[in-house]
N, C-alpha and C. Protein backbone atom coordinates (compact mmCIF):
# COMPACT_ATOMS: atom_id res chain seq x y z
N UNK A 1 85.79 107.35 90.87
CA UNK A 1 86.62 106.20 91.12
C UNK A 1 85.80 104.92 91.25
N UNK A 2 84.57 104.81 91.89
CA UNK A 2 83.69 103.61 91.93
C UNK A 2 83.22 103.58 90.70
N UNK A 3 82.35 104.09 90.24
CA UNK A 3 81.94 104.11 88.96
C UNK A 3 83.32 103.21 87.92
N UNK A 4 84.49 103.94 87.68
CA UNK A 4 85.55 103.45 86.79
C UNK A 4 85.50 101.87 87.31
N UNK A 5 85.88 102.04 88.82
CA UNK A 5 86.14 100.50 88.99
C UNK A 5 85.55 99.66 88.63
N UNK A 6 84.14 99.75 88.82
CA UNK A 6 82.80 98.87 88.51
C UNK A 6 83.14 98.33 86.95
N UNK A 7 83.34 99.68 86.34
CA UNK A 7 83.06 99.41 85.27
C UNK A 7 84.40 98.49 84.35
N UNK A 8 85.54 98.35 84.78
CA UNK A 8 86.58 98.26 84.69
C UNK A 8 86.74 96.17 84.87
N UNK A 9 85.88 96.43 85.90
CA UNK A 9 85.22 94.77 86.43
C UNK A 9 84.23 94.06 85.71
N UNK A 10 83.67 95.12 84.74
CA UNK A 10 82.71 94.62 83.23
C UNK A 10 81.63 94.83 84.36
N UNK A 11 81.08 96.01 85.28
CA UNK A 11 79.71 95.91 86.22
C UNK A 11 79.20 96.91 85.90
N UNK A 12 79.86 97.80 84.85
CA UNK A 12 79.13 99.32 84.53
C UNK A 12 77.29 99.16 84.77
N UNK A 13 76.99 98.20 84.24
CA UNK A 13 75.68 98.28 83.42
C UNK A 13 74.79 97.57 84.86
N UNK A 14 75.62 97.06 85.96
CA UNK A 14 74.65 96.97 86.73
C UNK A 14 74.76 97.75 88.09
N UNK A 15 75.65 99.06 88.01
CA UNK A 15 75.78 99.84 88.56
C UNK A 15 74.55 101.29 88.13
N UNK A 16 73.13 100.79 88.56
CA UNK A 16 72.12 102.21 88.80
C UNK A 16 72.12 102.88 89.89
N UNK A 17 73.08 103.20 90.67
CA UNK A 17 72.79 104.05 91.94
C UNK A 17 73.91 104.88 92.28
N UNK A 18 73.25 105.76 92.86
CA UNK A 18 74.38 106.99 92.94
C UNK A 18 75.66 106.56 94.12
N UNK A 19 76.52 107.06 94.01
CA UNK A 19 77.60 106.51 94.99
C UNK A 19 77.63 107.07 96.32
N UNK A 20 76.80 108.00 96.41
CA UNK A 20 76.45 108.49 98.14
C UNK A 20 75.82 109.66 97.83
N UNK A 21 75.47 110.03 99.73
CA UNK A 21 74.60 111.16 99.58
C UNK A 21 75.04 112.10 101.22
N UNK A 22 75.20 113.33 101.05
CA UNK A 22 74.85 113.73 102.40
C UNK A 22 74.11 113.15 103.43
N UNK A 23 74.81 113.14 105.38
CA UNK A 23 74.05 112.57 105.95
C UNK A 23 74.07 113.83 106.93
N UNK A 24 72.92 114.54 107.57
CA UNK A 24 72.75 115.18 108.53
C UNK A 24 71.44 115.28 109.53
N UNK A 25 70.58 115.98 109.31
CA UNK A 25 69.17 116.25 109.96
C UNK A 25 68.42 115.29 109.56
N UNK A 26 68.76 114.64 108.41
CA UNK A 26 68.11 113.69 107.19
C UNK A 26 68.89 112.62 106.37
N UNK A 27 68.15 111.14 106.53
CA UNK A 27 69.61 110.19 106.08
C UNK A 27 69.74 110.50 104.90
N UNK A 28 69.03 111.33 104.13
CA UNK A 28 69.24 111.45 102.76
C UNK A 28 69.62 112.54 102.44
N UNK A 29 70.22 113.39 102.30
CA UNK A 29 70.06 115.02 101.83
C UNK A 29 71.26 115.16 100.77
N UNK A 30 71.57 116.31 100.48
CA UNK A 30 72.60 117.53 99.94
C UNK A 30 74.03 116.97 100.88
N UNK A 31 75.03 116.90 100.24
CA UNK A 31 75.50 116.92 98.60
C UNK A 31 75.06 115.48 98.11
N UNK A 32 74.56 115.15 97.21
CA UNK A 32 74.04 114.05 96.68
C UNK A 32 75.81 113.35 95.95
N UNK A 33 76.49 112.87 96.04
CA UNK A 33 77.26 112.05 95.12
C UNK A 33 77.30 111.13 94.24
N UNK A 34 76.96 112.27 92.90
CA UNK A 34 76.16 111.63 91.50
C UNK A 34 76.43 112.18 90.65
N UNK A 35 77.06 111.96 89.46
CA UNK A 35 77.86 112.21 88.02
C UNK A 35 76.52 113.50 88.10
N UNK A 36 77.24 114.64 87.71
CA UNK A 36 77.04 115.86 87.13
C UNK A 36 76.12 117.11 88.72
N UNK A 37 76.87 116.84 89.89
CA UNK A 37 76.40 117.23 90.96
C UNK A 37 77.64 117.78 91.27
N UNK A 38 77.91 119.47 90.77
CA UNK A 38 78.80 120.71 90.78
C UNK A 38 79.36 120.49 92.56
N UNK A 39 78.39 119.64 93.63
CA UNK A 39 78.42 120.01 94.95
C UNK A 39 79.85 120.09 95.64
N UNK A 40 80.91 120.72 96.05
CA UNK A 40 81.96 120.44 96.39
C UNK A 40 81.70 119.79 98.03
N UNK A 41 82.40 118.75 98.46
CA UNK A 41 82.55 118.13 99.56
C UNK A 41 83.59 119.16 100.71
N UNK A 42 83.03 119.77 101.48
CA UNK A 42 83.83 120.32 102.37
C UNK A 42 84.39 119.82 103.72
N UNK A 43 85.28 120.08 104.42
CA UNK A 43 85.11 119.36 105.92
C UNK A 43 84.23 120.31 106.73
N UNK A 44 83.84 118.82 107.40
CA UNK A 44 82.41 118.92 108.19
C UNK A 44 81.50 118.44 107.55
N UNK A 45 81.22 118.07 106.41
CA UNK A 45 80.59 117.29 105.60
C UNK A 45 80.50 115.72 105.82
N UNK A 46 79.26 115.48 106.51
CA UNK A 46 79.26 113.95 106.70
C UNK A 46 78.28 113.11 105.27
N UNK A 47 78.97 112.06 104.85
CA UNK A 47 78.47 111.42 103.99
C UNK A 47 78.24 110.05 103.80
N UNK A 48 77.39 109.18 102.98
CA UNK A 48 77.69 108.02 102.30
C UNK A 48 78.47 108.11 100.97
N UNK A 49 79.40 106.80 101.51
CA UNK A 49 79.84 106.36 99.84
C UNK A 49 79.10 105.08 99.76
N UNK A 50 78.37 104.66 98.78
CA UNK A 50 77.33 103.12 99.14
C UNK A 50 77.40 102.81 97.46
N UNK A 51 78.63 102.42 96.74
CA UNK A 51 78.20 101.57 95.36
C UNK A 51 77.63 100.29 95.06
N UNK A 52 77.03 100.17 94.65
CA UNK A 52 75.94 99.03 94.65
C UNK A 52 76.06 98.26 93.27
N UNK A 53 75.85 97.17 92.94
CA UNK A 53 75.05 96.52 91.34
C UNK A 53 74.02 96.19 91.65
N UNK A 54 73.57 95.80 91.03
CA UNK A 54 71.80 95.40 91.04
C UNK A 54 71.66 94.32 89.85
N UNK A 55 71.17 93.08 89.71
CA UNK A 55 71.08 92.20 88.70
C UNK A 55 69.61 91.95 88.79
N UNK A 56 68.74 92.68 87.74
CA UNK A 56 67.35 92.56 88.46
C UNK A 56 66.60 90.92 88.25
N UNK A 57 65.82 90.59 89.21
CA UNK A 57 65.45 89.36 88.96
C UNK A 57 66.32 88.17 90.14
N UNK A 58 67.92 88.58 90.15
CA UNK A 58 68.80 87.60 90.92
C UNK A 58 69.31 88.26 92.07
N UNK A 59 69.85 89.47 92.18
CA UNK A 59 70.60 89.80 93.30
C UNK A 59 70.91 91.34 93.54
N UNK A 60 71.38 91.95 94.38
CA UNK A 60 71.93 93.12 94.58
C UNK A 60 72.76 93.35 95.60
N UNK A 61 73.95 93.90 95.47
CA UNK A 61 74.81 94.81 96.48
C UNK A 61 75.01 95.85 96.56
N UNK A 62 75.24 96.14 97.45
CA UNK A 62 75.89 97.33 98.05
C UNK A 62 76.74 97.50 99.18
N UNK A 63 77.90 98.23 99.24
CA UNK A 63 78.71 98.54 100.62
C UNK A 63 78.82 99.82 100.80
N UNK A 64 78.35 100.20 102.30
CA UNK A 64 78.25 101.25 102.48
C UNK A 64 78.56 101.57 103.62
N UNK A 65 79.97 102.93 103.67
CA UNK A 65 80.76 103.21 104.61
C UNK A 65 80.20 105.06 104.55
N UNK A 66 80.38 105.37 106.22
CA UNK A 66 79.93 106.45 106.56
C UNK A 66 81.11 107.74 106.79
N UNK A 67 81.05 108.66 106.29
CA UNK A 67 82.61 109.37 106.11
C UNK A 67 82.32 110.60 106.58
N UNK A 68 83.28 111.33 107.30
CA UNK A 68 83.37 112.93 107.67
C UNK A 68 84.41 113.28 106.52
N UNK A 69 84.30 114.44 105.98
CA UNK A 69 85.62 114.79 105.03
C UNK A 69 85.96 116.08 106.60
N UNK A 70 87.12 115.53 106.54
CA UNK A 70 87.99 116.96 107.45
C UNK A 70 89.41 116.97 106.68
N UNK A 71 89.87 118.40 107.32
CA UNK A 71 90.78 118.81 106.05
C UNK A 71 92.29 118.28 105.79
N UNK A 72 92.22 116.95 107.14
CA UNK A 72 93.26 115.85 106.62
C UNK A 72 92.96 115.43 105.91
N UNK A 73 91.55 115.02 105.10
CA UNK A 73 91.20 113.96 104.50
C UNK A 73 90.17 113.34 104.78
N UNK A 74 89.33 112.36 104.07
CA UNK A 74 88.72 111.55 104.67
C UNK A 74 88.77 110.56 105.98
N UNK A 75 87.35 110.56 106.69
CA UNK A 75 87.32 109.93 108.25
C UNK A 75 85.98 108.81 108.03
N UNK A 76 86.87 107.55 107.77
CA UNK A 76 85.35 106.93 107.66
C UNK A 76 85.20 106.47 109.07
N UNK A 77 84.02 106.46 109.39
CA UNK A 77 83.67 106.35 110.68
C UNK A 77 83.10 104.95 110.85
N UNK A 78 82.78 104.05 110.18
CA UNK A 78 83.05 102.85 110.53
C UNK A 78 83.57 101.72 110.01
N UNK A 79 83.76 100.82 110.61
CA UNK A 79 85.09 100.53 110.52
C UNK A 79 84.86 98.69 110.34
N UNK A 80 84.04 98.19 109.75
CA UNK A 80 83.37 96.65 109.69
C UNK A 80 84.07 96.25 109.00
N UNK A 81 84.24 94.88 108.95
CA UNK A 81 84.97 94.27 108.09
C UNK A 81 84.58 93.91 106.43
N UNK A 82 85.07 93.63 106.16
CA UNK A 82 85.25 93.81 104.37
C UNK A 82 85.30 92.48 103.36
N UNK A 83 85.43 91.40 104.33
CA UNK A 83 85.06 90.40 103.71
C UNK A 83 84.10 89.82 102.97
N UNK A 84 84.33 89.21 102.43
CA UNK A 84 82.95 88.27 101.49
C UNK A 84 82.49 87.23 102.48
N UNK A 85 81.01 87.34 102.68
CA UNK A 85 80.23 86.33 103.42
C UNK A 85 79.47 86.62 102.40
N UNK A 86 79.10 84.57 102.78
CA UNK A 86 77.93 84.17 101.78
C UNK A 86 77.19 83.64 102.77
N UNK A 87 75.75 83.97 102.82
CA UNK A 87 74.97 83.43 103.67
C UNK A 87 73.70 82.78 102.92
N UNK A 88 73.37 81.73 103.51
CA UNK A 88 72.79 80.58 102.47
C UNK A 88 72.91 79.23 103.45
């Protein structure tokens, strides 16, 4: 769904980063969330979703929300606001 959107917004091409990753013992680990990663998301599974562009040379983003999958559904666990700030 990030990936489509990005790309949908004409950002495919400055979208290089995976859209999240397992968070547990290690901020980085298993299940990695990245086109061709079989990993199924179970509950109890804490994760990043973090899609990013990157414009090399000028700029980069990313937003990144922290999620439990439990078997209502997703639990993002925090909860910041979503606005556009420009700081400058």
């Amino acid at each position: 769904m990030a990936r489509r959107s990005l790309a949908t917004a004409g950002l495919a091409d400055a979208f290089i980063h995976r859209i999240g990753h397992g968070i547990g013992l290690e901020a980085h680990e298993d299940p990695y969330l990245v086109s061709g990663n079989p990993t199924p998301l179970v509950a109890g599974h804490a994760f990043s979703i973090e899609p990013g562009v990157y414009f090399p040379g000028r700029f980069g983003m990313r937003l990144e929300d922290i999620v439990v999958a439990d078997a209502a559904g997703p639990d993002r666990l925090n909860q910041a606001r979503r606005d556009l700030a420009i700081v400058g």
